[in-house]
Protein backbone atom coordinates (compact mmCIF):
# COMPACT_ATOMS: atom_id res chain seq x y z
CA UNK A 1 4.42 -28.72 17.37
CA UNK A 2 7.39 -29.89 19.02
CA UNK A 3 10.01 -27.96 21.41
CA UNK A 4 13.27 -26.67 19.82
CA UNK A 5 15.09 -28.67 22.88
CA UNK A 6 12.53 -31.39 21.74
CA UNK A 7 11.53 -32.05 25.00
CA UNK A 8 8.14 -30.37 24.85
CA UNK A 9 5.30 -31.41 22.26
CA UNK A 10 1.90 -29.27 21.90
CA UNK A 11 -1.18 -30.18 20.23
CA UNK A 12 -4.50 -28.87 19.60
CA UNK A 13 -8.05 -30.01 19.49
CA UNK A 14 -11.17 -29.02 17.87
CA UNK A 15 -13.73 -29.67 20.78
CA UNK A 16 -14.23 -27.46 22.56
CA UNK A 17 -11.32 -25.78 21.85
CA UNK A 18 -8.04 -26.63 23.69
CA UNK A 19 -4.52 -27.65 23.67
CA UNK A 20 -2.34 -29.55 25.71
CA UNK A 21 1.58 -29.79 26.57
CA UNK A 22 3.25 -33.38 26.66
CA UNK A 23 6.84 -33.29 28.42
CA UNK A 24 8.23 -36.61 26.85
CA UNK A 25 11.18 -36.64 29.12
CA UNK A 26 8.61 -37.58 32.39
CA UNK A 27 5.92 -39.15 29.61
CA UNK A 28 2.94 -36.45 31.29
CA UNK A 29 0.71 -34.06 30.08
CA UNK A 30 2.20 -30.48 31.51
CA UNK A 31 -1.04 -28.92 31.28
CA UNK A 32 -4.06 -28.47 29.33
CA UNK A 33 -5.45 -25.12 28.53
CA UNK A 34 -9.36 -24.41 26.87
CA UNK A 35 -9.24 -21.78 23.96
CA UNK A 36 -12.00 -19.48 22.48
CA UNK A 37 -11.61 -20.59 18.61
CA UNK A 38 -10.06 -23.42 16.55
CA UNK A 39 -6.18 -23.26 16.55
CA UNK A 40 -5.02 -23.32 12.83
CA UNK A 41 -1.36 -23.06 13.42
CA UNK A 42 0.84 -23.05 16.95
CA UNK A 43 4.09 -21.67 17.07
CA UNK A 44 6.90 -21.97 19.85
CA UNK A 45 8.51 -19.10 20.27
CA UNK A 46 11.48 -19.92 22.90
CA UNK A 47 12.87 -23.36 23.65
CA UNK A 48 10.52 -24.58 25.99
CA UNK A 49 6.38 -24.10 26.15
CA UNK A 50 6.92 -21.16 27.95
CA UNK A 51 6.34 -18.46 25.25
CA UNK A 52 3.45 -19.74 22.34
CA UNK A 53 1.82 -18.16 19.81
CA UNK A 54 -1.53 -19.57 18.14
CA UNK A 55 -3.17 -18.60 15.19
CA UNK A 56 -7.04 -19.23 15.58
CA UNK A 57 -9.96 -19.45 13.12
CA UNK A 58 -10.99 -16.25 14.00
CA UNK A 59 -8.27 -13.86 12.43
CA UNK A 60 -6.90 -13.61 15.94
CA UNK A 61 -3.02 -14.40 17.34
CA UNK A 62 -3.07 -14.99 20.82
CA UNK A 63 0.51 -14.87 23.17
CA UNK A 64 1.01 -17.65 25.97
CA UNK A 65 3.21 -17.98 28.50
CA UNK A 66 3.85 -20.16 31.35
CA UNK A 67 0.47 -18.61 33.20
CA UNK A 68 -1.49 -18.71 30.37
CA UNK A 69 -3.59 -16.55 28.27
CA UNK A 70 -1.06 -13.67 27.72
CA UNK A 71 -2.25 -11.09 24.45
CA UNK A 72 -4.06 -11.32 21.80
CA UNK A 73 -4.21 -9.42 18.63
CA UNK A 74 -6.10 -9.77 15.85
CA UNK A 75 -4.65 -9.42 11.80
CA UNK A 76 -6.84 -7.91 8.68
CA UNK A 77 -7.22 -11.58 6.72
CA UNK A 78 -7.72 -15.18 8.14
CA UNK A 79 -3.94 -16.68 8.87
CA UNK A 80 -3.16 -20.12 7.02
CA UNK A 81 -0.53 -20.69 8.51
CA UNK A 82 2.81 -18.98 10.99
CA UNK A 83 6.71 -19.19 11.24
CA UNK A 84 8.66 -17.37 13.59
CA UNK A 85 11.94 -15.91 12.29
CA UNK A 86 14.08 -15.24 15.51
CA UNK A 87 16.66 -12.82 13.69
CA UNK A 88 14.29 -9.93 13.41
CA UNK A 89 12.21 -11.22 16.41
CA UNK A 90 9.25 -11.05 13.93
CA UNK A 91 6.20 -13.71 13.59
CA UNK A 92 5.40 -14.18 9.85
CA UNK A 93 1.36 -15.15 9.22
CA UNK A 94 0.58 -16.40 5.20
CA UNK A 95 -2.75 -15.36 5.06
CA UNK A 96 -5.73 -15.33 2.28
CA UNK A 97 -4.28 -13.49 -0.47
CA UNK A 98 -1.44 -11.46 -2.03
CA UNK A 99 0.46 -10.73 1.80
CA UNK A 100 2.42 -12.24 4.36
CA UNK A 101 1.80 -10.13 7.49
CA UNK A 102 4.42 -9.75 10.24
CA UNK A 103 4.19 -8.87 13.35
CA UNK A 104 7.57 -7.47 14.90
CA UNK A 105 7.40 -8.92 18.43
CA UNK A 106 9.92 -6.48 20.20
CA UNK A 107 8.36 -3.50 19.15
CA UNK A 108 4.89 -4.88 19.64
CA UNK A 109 3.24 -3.51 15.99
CA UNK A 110 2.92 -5.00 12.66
CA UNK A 111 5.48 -4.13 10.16
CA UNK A 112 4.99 -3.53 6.23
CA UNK A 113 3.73 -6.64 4.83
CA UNK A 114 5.60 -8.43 2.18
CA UNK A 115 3.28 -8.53 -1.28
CA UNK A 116 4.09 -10.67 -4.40
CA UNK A 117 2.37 -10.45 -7.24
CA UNK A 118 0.84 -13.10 -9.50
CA UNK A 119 2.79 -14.89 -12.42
CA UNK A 120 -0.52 -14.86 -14.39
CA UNK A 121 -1.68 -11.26 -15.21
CA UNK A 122 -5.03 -12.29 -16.11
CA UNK A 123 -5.80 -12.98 -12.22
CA UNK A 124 -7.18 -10.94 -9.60
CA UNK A 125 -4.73 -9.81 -6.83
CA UNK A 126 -6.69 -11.84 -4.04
CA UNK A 127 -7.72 -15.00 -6.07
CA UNK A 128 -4.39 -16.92 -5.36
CA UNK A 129 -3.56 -17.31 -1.54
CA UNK A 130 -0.51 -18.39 0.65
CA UNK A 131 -0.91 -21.43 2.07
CA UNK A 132 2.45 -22.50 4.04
CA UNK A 133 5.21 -20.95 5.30
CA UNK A 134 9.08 -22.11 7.34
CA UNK A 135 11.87 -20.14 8.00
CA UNK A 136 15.13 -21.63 7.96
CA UNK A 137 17.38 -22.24 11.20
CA UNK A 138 20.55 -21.26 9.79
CA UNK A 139 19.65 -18.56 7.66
CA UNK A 140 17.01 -15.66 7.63
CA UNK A 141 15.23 -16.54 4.77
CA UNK A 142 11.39 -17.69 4.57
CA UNK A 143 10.05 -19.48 2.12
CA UNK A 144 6.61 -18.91 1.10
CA UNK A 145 4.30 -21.95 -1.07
CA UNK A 146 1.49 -20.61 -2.79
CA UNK A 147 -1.67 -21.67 -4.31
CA UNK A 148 -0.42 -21.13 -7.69
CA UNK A 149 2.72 -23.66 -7.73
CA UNK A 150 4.80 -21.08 -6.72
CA UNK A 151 7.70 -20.95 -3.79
CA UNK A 152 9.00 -17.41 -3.08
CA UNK A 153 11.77 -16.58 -1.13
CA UNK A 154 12.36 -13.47 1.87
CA UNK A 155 15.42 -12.80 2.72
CA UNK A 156 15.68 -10.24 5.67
CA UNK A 157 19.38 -9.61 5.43
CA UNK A 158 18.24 -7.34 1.79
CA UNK A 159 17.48 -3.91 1.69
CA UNK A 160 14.54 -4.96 -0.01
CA UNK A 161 12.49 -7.09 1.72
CA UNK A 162 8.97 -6.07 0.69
CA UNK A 163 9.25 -8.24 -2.69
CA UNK A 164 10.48 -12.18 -2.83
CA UNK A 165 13.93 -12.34 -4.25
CA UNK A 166 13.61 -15.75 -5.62
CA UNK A 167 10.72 -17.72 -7.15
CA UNK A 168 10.64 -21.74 -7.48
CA UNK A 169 7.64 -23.24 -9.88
CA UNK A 170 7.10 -26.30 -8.64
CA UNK A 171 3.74 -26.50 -10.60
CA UNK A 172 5.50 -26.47 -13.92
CA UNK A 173 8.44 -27.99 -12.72
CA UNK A 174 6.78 -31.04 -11.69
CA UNK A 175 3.75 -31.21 -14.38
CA UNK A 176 4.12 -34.98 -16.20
């Protein structure tokens, strides 16, 4: 994961557990820091490594900061994947099933999760998952790829942001 300033570039290893910081403006390693679990997805969260989130193996999001080792929480389903949407100061986790979890960082709880339902009706709720997610720099809206061939779209600015307000087949769309 790199810095938004792009000075700053993090990476994770599977063992033992661990990441490390590379400043590429000196060419050094900043630090290197030993986890409990397998990081699945990292996340900046300012401009520089100073603030971090990590999604591990476990079902658990732990907070760094310049110190290290700052909170950890832990979320109902194992996390695929994160994207941090700095509008709403929220950290969005695509997990194993029908939700996207997020976690409102300035109040410190979890809000609703946003749900989408499947295009089939003839599958279960849980059998298709979430498997990436971005949020876009310009704009507050997240888009979501799913295990079906589907990309839905969040928007925050809506009323109604518990359902996707767009959906993108890209299975269909691209069969040959």
């Amino acid at each position: 994961v790199q810095s938004n300033d792009g000075r700053y570039i993090m990476a994770a290893g599977t063992y033992p557990p661990r990441i490390r910081c590379f400043d590429l403006h000196e060419l050094t390693m900043k630090f290197e820091r030993y986890v409990n679990s397998e990081v699945m997805d990292m996340v900046m969260l300012g401009d520089d490594y100073g603030k971090l989130a990590m999604l591990h193996e476990d079902r658990t999001i732990s907070f760094h900061a310049n110190y290290g080792a700052h909170e950890s929480i832990r979320i109902p389903t194992f996390g695929r994947a994160m994207a941090y949407e700095p509008t709403t100061c929220e950290l969005l986790v695509a997990s194993k099933g029908n939700r996207i979890f997020r976690v409102n960082l300035e109040e410190g709880r979890f809000s609703e999760p946003w749900t989408y339902n499947n295009m089939n009706e003839k599958q279960q709720e849980d059998s298709i998952s979430t498997s990436c997610i971005s949020v876009n720099q310009a704009y507050p809206i997240a888009a979501v790829g799913c295990d079906d061939g589907l990309v839905r779209f969040w928007d925050n600015r809506t009323p109604d942001t518990l359902r996707p307000m767009l959906k993108l087949d890209v299975k269909r769309a691209t069969r040959g």
